[in-house]
Protein backbone atom coordinates (compact mmCIF):
# COMPACT_ATOMS: atom_id res chain seq x y z
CA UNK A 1 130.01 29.50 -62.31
CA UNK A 2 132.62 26.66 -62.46
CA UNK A 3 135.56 28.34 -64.15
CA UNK A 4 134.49 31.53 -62.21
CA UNK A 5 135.11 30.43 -58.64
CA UNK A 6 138.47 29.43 -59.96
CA UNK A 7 139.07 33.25 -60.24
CA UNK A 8 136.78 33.70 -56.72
CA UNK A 9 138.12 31.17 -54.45
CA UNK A 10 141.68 32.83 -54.21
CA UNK A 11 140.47 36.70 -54.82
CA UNK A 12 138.00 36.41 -51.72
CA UNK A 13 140.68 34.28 -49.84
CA UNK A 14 142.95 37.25 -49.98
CA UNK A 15 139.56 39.97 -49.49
CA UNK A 16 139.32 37.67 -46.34
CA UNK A 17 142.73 37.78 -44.95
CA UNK A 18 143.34 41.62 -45.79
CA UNK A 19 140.16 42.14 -43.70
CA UNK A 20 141.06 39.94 -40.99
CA UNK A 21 140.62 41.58 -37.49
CA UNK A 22 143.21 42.09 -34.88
CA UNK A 23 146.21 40.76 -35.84
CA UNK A 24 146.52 37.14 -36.13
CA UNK A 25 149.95 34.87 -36.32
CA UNK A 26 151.79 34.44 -39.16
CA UNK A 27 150.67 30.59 -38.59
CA UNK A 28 147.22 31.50 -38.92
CA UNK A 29 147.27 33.30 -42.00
CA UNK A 30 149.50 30.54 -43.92
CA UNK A 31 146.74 27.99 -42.39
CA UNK A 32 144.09 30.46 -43.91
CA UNK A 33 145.77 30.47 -47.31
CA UNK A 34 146.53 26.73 -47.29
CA UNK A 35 143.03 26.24 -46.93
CA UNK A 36 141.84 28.46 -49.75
CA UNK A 37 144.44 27.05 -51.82
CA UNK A 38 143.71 23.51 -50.79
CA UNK A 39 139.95 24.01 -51.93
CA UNK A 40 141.22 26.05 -55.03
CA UNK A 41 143.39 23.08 -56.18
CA UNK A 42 139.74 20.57 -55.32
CA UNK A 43 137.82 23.14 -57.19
CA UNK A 44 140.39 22.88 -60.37
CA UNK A 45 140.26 19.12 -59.93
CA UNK A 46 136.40 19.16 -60.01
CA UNK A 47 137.02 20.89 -63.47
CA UNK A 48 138.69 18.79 -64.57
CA UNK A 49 136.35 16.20 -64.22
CA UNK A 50 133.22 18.28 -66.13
CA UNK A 51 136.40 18.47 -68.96
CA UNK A 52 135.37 16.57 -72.19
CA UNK A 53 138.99 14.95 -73.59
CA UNK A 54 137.33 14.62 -77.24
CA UNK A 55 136.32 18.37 -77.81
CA UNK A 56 139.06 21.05 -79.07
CA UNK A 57 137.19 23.96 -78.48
CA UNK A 58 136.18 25.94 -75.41
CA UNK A 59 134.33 24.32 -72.57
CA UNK A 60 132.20 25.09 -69.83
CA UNK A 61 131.66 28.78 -70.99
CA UNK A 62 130.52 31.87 -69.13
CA UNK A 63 130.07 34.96 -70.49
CA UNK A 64 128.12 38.17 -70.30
CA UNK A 65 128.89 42.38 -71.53
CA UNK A 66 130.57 44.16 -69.26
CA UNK A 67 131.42 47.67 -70.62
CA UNK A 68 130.73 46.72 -74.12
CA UNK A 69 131.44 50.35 -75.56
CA UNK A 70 134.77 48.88 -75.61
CA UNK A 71 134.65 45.61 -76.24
CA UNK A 72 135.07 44.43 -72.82
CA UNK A 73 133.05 41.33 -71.85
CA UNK A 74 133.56 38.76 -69.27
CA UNK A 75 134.16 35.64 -70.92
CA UNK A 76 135.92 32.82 -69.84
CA UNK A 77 136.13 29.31 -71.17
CA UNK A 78 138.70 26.39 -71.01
CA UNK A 79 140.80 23.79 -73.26
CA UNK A 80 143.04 21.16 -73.88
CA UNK A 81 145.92 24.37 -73.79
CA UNK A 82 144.68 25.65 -70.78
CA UNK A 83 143.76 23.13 -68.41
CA UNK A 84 146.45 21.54 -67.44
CA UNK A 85 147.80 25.06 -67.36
CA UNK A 86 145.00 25.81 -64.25
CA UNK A 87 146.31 22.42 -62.64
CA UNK A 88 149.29 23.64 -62.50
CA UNK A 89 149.10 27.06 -60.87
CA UNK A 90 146.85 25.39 -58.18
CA UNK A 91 149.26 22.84 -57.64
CA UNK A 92 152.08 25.01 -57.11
CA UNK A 93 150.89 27.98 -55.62
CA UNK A 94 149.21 25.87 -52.61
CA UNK A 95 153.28 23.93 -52.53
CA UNK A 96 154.43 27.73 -52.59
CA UNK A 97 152.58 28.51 -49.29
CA UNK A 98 153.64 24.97 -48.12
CA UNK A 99 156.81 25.63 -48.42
CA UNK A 100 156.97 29.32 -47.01
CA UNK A 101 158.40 29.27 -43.21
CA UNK A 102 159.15 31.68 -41.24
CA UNK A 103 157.26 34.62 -42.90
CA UNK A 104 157.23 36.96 -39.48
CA UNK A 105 157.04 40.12 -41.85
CA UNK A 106 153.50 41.25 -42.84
CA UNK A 107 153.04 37.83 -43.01
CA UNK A 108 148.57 39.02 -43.71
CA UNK A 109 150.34 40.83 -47.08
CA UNK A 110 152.47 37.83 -48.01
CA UNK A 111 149.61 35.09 -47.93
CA UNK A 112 146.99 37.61 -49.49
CA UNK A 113 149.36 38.38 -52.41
CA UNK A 114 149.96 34.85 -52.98
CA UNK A 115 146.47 34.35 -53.30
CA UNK A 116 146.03 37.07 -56.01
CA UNK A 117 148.33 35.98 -58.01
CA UNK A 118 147.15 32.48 -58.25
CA UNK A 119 143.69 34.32 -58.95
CA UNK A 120 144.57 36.64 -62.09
CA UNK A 121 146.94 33.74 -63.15
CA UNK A 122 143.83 31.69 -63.51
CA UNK A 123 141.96 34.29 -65.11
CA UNK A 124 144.25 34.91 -67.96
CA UNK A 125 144.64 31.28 -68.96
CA UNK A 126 140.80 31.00 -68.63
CA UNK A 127 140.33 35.00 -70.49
CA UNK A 128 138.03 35.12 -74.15
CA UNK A 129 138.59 38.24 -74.31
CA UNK A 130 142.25 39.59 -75.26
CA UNK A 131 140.62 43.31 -73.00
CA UNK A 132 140.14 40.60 -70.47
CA UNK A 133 143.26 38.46 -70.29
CA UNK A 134 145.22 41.69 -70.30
CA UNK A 135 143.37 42.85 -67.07
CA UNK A 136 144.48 40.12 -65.67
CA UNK A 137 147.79 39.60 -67.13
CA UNK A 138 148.47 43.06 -65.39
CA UNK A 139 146.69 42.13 -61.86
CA UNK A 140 149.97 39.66 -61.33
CA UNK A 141 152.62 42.41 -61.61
CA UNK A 142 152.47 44.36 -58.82
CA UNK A 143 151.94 41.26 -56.27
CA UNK A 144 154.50 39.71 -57.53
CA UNK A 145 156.92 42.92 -57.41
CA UNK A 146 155.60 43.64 -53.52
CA UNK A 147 157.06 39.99 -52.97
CA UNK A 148 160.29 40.22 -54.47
CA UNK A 149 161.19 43.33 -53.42
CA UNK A 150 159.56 43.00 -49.26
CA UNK A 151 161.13 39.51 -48.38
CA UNK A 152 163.68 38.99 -51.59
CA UNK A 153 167.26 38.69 -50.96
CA UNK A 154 169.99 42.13 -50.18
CA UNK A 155 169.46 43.53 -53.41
CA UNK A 156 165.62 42.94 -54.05
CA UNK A 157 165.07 46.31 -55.19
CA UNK A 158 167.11 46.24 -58.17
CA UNK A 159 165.54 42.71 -59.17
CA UNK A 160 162.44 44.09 -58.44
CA UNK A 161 162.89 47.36 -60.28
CA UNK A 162 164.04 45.42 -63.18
CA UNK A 163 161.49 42.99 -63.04
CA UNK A 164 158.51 45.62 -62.93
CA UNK A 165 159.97 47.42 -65.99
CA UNK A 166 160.53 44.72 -68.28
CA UNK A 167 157.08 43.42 -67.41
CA UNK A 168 155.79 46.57 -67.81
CA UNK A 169 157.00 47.25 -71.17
CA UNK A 170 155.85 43.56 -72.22
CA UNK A 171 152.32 44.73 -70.90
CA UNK A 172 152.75 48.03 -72.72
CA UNK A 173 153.45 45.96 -76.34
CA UNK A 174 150.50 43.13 -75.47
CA UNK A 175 147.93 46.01 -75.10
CA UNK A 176 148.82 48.48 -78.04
CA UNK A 177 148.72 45.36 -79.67
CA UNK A 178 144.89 44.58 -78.86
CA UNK A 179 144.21 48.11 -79.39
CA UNK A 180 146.39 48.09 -82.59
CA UNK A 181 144.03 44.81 -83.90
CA UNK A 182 140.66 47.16 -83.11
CA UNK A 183 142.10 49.88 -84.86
CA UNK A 184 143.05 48.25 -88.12
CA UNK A 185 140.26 46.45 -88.79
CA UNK A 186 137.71 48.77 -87.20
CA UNK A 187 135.77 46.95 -84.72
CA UNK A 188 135.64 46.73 -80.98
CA UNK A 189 135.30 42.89 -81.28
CA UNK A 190 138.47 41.62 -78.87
CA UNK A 191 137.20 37.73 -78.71
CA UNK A 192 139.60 35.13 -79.57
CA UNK A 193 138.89 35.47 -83.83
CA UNK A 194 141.76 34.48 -85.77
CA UNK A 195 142.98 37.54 -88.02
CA UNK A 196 142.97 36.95 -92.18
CA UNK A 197 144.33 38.64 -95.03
CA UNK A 198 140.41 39.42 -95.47
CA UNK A 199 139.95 41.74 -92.54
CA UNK A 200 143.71 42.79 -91.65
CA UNK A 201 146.80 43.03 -94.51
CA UNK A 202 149.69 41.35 -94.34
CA UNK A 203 151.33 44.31 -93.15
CA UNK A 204 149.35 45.14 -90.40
CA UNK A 205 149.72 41.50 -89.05
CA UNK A 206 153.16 41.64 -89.04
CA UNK A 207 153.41 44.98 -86.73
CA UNK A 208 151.00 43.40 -84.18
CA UNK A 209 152.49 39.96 -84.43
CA UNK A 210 156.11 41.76 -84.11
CA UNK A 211 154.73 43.80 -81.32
CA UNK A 212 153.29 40.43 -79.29
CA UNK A 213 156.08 38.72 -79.73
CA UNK A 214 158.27 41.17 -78.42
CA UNK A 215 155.79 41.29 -75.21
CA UNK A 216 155.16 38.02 -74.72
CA UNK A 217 159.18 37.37 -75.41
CA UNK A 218 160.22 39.42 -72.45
CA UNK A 219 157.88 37.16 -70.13
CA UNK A 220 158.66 33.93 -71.31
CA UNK A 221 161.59 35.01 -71.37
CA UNK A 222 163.82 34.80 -74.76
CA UNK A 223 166.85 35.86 -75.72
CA UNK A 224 167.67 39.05 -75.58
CA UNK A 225 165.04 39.87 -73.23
CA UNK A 226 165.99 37.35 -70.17
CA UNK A 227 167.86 39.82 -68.40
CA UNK A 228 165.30 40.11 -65.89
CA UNK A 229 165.18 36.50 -64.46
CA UNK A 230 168.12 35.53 -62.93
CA UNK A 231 168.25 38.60 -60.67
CA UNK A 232 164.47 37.84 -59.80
CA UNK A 233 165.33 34.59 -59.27
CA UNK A 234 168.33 35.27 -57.62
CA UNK A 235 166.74 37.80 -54.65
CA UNK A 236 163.08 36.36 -55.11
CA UNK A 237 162.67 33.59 -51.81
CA UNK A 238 162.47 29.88 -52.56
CA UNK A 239 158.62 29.97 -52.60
CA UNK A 240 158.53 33.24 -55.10
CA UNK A 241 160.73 30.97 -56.87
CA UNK A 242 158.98 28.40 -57.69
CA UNK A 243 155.83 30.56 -58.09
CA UNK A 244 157.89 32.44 -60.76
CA UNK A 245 159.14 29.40 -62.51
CA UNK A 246 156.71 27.22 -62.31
CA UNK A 247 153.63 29.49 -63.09
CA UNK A 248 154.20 33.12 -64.00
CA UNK A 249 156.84 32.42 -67.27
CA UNK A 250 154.06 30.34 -68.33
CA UNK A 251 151.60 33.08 -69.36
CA UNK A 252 154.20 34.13 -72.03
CA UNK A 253 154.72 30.34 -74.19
CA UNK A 254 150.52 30.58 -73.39
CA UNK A 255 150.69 34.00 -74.94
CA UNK A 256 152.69 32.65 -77.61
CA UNK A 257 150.38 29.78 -78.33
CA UNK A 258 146.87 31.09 -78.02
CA UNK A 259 147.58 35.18 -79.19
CA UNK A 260 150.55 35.28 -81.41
CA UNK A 261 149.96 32.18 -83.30
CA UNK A 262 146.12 32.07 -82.66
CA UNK A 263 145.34 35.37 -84.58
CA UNK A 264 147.66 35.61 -86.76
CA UNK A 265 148.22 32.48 -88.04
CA UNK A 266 149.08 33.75 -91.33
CA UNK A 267 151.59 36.24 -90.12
CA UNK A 268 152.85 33.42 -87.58
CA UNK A 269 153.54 31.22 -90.71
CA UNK A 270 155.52 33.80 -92.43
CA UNK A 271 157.90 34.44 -89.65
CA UNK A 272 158.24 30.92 -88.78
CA UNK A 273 161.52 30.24 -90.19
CA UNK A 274 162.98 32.71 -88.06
CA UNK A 275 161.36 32.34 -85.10
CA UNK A 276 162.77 28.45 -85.17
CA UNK A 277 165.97 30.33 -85.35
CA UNK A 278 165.04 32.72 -82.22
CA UNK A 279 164.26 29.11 -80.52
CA UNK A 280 167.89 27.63 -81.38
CA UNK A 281 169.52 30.98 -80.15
CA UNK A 282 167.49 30.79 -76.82
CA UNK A 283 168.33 27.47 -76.49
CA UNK A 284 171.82 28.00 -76.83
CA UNK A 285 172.15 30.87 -74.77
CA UNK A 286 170.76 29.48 -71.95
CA UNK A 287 172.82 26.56 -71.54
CA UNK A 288 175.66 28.17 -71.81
CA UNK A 289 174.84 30.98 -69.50
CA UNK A 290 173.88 28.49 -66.89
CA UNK A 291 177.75 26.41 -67.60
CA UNK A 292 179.44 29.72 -66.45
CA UNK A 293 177.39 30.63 -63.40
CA UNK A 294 178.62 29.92 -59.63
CA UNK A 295 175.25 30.44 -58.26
CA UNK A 296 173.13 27.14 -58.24
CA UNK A 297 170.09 29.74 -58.45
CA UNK A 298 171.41 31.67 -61.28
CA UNK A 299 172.36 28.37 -62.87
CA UNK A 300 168.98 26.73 -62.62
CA UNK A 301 167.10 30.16 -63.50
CA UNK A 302 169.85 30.44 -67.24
CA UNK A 303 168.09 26.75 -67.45
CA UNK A 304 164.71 28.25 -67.89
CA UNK A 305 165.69 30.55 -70.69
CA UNK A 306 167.13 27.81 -72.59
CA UNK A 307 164.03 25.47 -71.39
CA UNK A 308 161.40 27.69 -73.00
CA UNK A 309 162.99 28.19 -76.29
CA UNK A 310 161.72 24.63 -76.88
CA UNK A 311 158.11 25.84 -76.62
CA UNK A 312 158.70 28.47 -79.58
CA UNK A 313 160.32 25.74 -81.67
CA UNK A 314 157.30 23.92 -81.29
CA UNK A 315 155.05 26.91 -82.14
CA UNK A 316 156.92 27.69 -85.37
CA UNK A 317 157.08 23.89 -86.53
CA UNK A 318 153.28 24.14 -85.85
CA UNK A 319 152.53 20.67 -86.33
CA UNK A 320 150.12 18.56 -84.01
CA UNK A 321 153.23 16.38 -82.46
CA UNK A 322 155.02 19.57 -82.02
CA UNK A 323 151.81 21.67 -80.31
CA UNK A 324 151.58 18.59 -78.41
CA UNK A 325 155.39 18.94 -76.82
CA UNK A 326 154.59 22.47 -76.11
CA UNK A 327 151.87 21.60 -73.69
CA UNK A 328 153.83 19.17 -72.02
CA UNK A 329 156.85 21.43 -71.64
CA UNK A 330 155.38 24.11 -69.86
CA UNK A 331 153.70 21.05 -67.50
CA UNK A 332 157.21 19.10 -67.39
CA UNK A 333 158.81 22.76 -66.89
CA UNK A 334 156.66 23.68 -64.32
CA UNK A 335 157.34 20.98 -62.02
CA UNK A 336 161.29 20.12 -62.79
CA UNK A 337 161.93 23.97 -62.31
CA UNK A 338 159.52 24.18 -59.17
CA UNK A 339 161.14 20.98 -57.67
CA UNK A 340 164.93 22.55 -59.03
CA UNK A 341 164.43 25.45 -56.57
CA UNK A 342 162.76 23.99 -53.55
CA UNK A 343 166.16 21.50 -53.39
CA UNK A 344 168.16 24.98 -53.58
CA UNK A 345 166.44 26.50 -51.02
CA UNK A 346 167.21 24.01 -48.65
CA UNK A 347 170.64 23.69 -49.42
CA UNK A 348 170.83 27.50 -48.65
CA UNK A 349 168.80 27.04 -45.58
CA UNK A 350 171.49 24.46 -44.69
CA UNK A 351 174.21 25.96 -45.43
CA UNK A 352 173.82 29.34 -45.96
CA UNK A 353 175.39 29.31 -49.44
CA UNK A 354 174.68 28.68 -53.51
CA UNK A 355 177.52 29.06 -54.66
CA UNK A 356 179.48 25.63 -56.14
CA UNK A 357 182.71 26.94 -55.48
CA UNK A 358 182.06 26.53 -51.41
CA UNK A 359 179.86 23.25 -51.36
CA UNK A 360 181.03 20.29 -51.51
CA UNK A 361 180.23 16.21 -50.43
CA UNK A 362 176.92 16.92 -49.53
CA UNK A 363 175.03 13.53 -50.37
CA UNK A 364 177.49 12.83 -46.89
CA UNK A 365 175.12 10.44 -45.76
CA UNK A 366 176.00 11.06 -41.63
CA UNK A 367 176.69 14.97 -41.94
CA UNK A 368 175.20 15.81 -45.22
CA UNK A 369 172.02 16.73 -47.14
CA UNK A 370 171.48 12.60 -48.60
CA UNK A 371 167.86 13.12 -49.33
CA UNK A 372 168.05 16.19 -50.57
CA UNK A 373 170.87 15.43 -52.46
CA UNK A 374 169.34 12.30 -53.95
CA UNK A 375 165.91 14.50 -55.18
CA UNK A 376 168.46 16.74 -56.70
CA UNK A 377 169.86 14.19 -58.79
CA UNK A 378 166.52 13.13 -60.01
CA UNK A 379 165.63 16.85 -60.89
CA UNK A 380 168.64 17.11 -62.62
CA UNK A 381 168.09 13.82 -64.75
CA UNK A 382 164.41 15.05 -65.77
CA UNK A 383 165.58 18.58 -66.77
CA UNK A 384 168.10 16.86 -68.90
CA UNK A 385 165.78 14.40 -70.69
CA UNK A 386 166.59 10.86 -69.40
CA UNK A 387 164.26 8.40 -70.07
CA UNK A 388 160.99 7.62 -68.03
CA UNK A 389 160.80 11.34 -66.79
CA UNK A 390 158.35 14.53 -67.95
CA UNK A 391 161.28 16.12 -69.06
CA UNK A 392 162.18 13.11 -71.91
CA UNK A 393 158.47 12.72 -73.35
CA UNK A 394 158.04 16.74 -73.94
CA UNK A 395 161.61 17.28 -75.81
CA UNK A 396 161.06 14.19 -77.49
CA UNK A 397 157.67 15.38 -78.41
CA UNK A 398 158.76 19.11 -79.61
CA UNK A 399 162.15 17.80 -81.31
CA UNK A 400 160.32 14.63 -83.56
CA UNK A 401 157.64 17.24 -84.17
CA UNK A 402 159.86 19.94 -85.44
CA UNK A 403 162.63 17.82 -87.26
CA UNK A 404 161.14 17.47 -90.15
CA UNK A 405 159.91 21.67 -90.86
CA UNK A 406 162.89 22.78 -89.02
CA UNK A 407 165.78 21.00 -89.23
CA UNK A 408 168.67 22.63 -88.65
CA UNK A 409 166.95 25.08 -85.47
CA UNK A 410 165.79 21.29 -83.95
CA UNK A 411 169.60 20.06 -84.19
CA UNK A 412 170.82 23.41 -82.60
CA UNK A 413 167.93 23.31 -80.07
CA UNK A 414 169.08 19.52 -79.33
CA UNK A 415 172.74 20.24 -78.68
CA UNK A 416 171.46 22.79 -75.88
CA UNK A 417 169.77 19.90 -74.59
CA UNK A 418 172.58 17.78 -74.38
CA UNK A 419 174.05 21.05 -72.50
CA UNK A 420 171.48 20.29 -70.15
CA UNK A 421 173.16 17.21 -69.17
CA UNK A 422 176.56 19.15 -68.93
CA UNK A 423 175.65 22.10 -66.48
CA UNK A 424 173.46 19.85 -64.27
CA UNK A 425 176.24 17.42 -63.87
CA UNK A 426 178.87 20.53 -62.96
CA UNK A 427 176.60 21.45 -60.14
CA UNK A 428 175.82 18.06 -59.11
CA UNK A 429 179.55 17.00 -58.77
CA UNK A 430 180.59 19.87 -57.24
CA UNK A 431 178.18 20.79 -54.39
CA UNK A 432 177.04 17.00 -53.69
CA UNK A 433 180.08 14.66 -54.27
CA UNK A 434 183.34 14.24 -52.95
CA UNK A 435 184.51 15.58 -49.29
CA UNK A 436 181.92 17.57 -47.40
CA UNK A 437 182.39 21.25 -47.53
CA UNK A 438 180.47 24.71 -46.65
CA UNK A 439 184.15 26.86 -46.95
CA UNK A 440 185.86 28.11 -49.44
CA UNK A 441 189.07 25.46 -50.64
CA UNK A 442 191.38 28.38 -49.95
CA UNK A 443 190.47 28.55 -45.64
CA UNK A 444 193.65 28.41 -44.32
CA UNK A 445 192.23 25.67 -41.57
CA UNK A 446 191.12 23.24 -44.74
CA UNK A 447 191.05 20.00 -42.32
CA UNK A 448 188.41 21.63 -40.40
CA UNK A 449 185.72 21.48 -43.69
CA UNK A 450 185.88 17.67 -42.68
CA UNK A 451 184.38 18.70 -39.22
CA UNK A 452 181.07 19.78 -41.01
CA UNK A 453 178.02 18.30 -39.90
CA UNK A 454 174.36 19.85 -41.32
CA UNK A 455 171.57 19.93 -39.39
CA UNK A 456 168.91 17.32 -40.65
CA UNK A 457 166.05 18.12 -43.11
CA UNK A 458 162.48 18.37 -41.63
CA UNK A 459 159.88 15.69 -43.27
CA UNK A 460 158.28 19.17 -43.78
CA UNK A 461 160.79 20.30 -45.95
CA UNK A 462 160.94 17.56 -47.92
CA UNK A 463 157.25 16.34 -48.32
CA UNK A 464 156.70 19.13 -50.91
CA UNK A 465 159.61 18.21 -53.56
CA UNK A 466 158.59 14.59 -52.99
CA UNK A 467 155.24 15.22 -54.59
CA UNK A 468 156.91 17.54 -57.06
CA UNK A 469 158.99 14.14 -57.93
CA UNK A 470 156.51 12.32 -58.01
CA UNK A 471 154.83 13.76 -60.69
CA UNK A 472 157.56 14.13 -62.84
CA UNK A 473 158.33 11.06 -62.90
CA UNK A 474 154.12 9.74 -63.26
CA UNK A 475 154.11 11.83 -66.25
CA UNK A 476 157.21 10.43 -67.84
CA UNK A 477 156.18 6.69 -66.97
CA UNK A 478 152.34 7.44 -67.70
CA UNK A 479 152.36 10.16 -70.48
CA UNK A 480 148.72 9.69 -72.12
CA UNK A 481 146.72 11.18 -69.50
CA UNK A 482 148.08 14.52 -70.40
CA UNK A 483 148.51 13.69 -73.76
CA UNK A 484 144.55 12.74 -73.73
CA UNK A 485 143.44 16.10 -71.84
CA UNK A 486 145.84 18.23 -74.24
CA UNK A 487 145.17 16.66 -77.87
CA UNK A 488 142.11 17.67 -79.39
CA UNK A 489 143.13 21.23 -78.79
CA UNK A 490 146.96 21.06 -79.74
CA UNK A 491 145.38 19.01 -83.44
CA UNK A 492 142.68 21.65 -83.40
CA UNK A 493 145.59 24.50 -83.23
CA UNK A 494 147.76 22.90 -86.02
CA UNK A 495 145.03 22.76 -88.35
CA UNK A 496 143.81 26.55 -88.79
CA UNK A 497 143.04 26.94 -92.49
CA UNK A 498 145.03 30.03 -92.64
CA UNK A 499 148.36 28.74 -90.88
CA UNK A 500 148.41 25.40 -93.10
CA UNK A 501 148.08 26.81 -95.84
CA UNK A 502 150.99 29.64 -95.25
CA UNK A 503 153.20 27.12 -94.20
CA UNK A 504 152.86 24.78 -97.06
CA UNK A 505 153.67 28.06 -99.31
CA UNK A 506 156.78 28.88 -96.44
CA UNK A 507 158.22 25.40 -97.19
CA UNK A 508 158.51 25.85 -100.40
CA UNK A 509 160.86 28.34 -100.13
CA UNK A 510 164.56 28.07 -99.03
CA UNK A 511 164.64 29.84 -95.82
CA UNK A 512 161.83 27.44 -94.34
CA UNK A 513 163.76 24.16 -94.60
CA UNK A 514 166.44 25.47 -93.24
C-alpha cells in the first residue's frame, strides 16, 4: 500500500475538500491542501527510504486484475527513473499551494484540482500498465485546463483551448499507440515488455514508435509542437506555472524514456540518428525564440523547449552517462524552471509588468526588488550551466554522454546552451541593472522613473524560491545522492539486449556518427 497512498493521499484530499460543508475561507482550504500535500511530500520521503539504490528494476510492487478482458490491471511499481520523478511533484506541488495568494475565486475548486493533479501525476510515473498510465496521463488534463482557463491571465481561454487540444491529440497518439501494440501482436498483455523483431516487425515498430513520439513530443514539448507553452505559460498564474514546468512537461521526457525507448528499443535504435538531430533543432529553437521575446514569461517558458531537447539527446545517445543526464535534467529542470517563474511572479506582483522593455534597475537596493533580484541571478546562472549548480552536472552529464555517438547534434545542442547564457543575461541586464524603472523610456516625464520605489517582498514570498535555490545548488555541489538513487536503473536502461545491439549495427553506418 506504500506507492498506493501516494496516489490516495492527494485524491481523498481533494474528495475531502469538494465535500467540505458550508463554505469555508479560501485560507482554510489552502491550509487543508498544505496539509495533504505536506503529508504527501512525508509519505514520498518515507518511500524513499524503503528504496533499494542497488536494484534497477521495479520496487515495492502492487498489483492485482482489474478488468482484465482488456488488459487493464492495477499495477504500480517504482525506480531509479521514477523516483526522484515522485520527489519532485510532491515537492513542487505543496511550493505551488505555498505560493498561491489571494485565490478568492472558488478557491474549494482551485486547492482540490491541485490536489488531483499531483495525484494522477504520481500515478503515471508509478503506472505498469501502459492502459494504466494512460488513465492517468488523461486524469491531469482537464484540472489543469479548469486552472488555466478560471484564474489564467486576459486571454486564458485561447491558452487554454490550445492547451487542451494539443494535449488531447498527444493523448489521442499515446493510446492508439497501446491499442496499436495489442493489435499487432495479438495479445491484451499492456505491462511494461519490451517489443522484438520476434513478436512485432520492424515495420510495425516504427508506426507505434512514430506515433509515441509524436504524442509524447507535443507534451514535452519539441519542436514543432511547442506552440502550446508559451501561451499557457503566459496566461497560466505563477503557481500553474511552476506546476506546469516543473512537473507536468515531465511526463513527456518520462514518456520518452520508459515507452518510446523502453518497448521499442530496436525501433528507438534505428531512428536514433535523427532523433539526435530533432534534439539539436529543439535546442536551437528554443534559445533563440527566448533571445527575441519581451516577455520575461515567454522568455523563460522558449527556455524550456530548448531545455528538454537535452533529454532526447540523451535518449538517442542511449548510453549509461547519457540516461544518467536525462534523469538529472528533468530534476535540475524542474527546480531552475519552478524557481525561474516564482522570481517572475513577483516581479509582476511588484510591478505589474514582464515585459524588459519597461523594467529597469531593479536589484535598487532602497526602492528595488534586491533579493529577488539576487535569486534571479542565481536561477539564471544554473539554467545556463555554471559550475557548482544542478543545471552544470546534468548538461555535462547528457553532452560527455552523447559526444562520442552523436557528435555533431551534441555540438549543436551545446551552442544552444551557450545561448542560455546569452538570453538570461539580456533579461537580467535589462529588468535588474542600471536606473530603476516600471515605465516605458519613451514617458514624456522620464525623470519621474527615478521616483520609483517598490513595495518590499514578504519573507512569505520569498521562503519558497529560497528552498527552490537551495536545492539547486545542493545538487550541483553534492551530485551523488541523485546520481546513487538514479543509476542502477539509467545502466539497466542502456543495456537492453535489443537496443545495444541495434545501435552497434546504427554506428556502423554513416548517418549515425554524424
Amino acid at each position: 500500500m506504500m506507492l498506493s497512498l501516494l496516489l490516495l493521499i492527494p485524491l481523498v484530499g481533494a474528495l475531502s475538500l469538494a465535500l467540505w460543508p458550508g463554505n469555508p475561507s479560501p485560507g482554510r482550504m489552502r491550509t487543508v491542501a498544505l496539509v495533504v500535500l505536506g503529508l504527501q511530500l512525508i509519505w514520498s520521503l518515507l518511500v524513499l527510504l524503503r528504496f533499494d539504490t542497488g536494484l534497477s528494476g521495479m520496487q515495492l510492487q502492487e498489483s492485482f486484475v482489474w478488468v482484465g478482458s482488456i488488459g487493464l490491471d492495477y499495477r504500480l511499481g517504482v525506480d531509479g527513473l521514477s523516483m526522484p520523478l515522485v520527489l519532485i511533484n510532491s515537492a513542487l506541488t505543496l511550493v505551488s499551494a505555498i505560493c498561491t495568494r489571494d485565490i478568492n475565486q472558488r478557491p474549494r475548486v482551485y486547492f482540490a484540482l491541485l490536489l488531483v493533479i499531483s495525484g494522477a501525476v504520481n500515478g503515471a510515473f508509478l503506472a505498469e500498465n501502459l492502459l494504466l498510465f494512460f488513465l492517468f496521463y488523461e486524469l491531469e488534463l482537464i484540472p489543469l485546463w479548469f486552472l488555466i482557463s478560471i484564474w489564467g491571465g486576459a486571454n486564458r481561454a485561447y491558452a487554454a483551448t490550445k492547451f487542451l487540444i494539443f494535449t488531447a491529440v498527444s493523448g489521442i497518439l499515446i493510446l492508439g499507440a497501446f491499442l496499436g501494440l495489442a493489435l499487432l501482436t495479438g495479445s491484451v498483455d499492456f505491462s511494461l515488455t519490451p517489443v522484438t523483431s520476434e513478436r512485432l516487425a520492424m515495420g510495425g515498430q516504427l508506426v507505434l514508435l512514430g506515433a509515441l513520439l509524436v504524442g509524447f513530443g507535443i507534451k514535452v514539448p519539441l519542436f514543432p509542437f511547442h506552440n502550446w507553452l508559451p501561451d499557457a505559460h503566459t496566461q497560466a498564474s505563477t503557481p500553474v506555472s511552476v506546476l506546469l514546468a516543473g512537473v507536468l512537461l515531465k511526463l513527456g521526457t518520462y514518456g520518452l524514456l520508459r515507452f518510446c525507448m523502453g518497448l521499442f528499443p530496436e525501433a528507438w535504435a534505428l531512428l536514433a540518428p535523427g532523433l539526435a538531430i530533432w534534439a539539436a533543432v529543439s535546442v536551437l529553437f528554443g534559445s533563440l525564440a527566448a533571445i527575441a521575446q519581451q516577455d520575461m514569461k515567454r522568455m523563460v517558458a522558449y527556455s524550456s523547449v530548448g531545455h528538454m531537447g537535452y533529454i532526447l539527446l540523451a535518449a538517442a545517445a542511449a548510453t549509461p552517462v547519457a540516461l544518467l543526464g536525462a534523469v538529472f535534467q528533468m530534476v535540475s529542470h524542474g527546480l531552475i524552471s519552478a524557481l525561474l517563474f516564482l522570481l517572475v511572479g513577483i516581479v509582476y506582483r511588484k510591478t505589474g509588468t514582464r515585459d524588459l522593455s519597461v523594467l529597469h534597475g531593479l536589484l535598487n537596493p532602497e526602492r528595488g526588488l534586491p533579493f529577488t533580484g539576487t535569486l534571479m541571478i542565481l536561477g539564471v546562472m544554473a539554467s545556463a550551466g555554471m559550475p557548482g549548480m544542478a543545471g552544470f552536472i546534468s548538461e555535462f552529464m547528457v553532452f560527455r554522454g552523447s559526444i562520442t555517438a552523436f557528435p555533431l547534434a551534441t555540438l549543436l545542442s551545446m551552442v544552444g546552451s551557450g545561448l542560455t547564457a546569452v538570453y538570461f543575461l539580456l533579461l537580467v541586464n535589462r529588468a535588474f541593472f542600471g536606473r530603476l524603472a516600471v515605465t516605458p523610456a519613451s514617458d514624456a516625464v522620464s525623470d519621474g522613473r527615478l521616483d520609483v520605489r517598490l513595495a518590499p517582498v514578504a519573507p512569505r514570498e520569498t521562503i519558497p524560491a529560497m528552498g527552490l535555490a537551495f536545492a539547486v545548488v545542493a545538487i550541483g555541489l553534492l551530485p551523488s545522492g541523485l546520481g546513487k538513487l538514479s543509476e542502477a536503473a539509467s545502466t539497466s536502461m542502456a543495456q537492453l539486449p535489443a537496443l545495444v545491439a541495434a545501435l552497434q549495427l546504427a554506428a556502423l553506418h554513416p548517418w549515425g556518427v554524424g
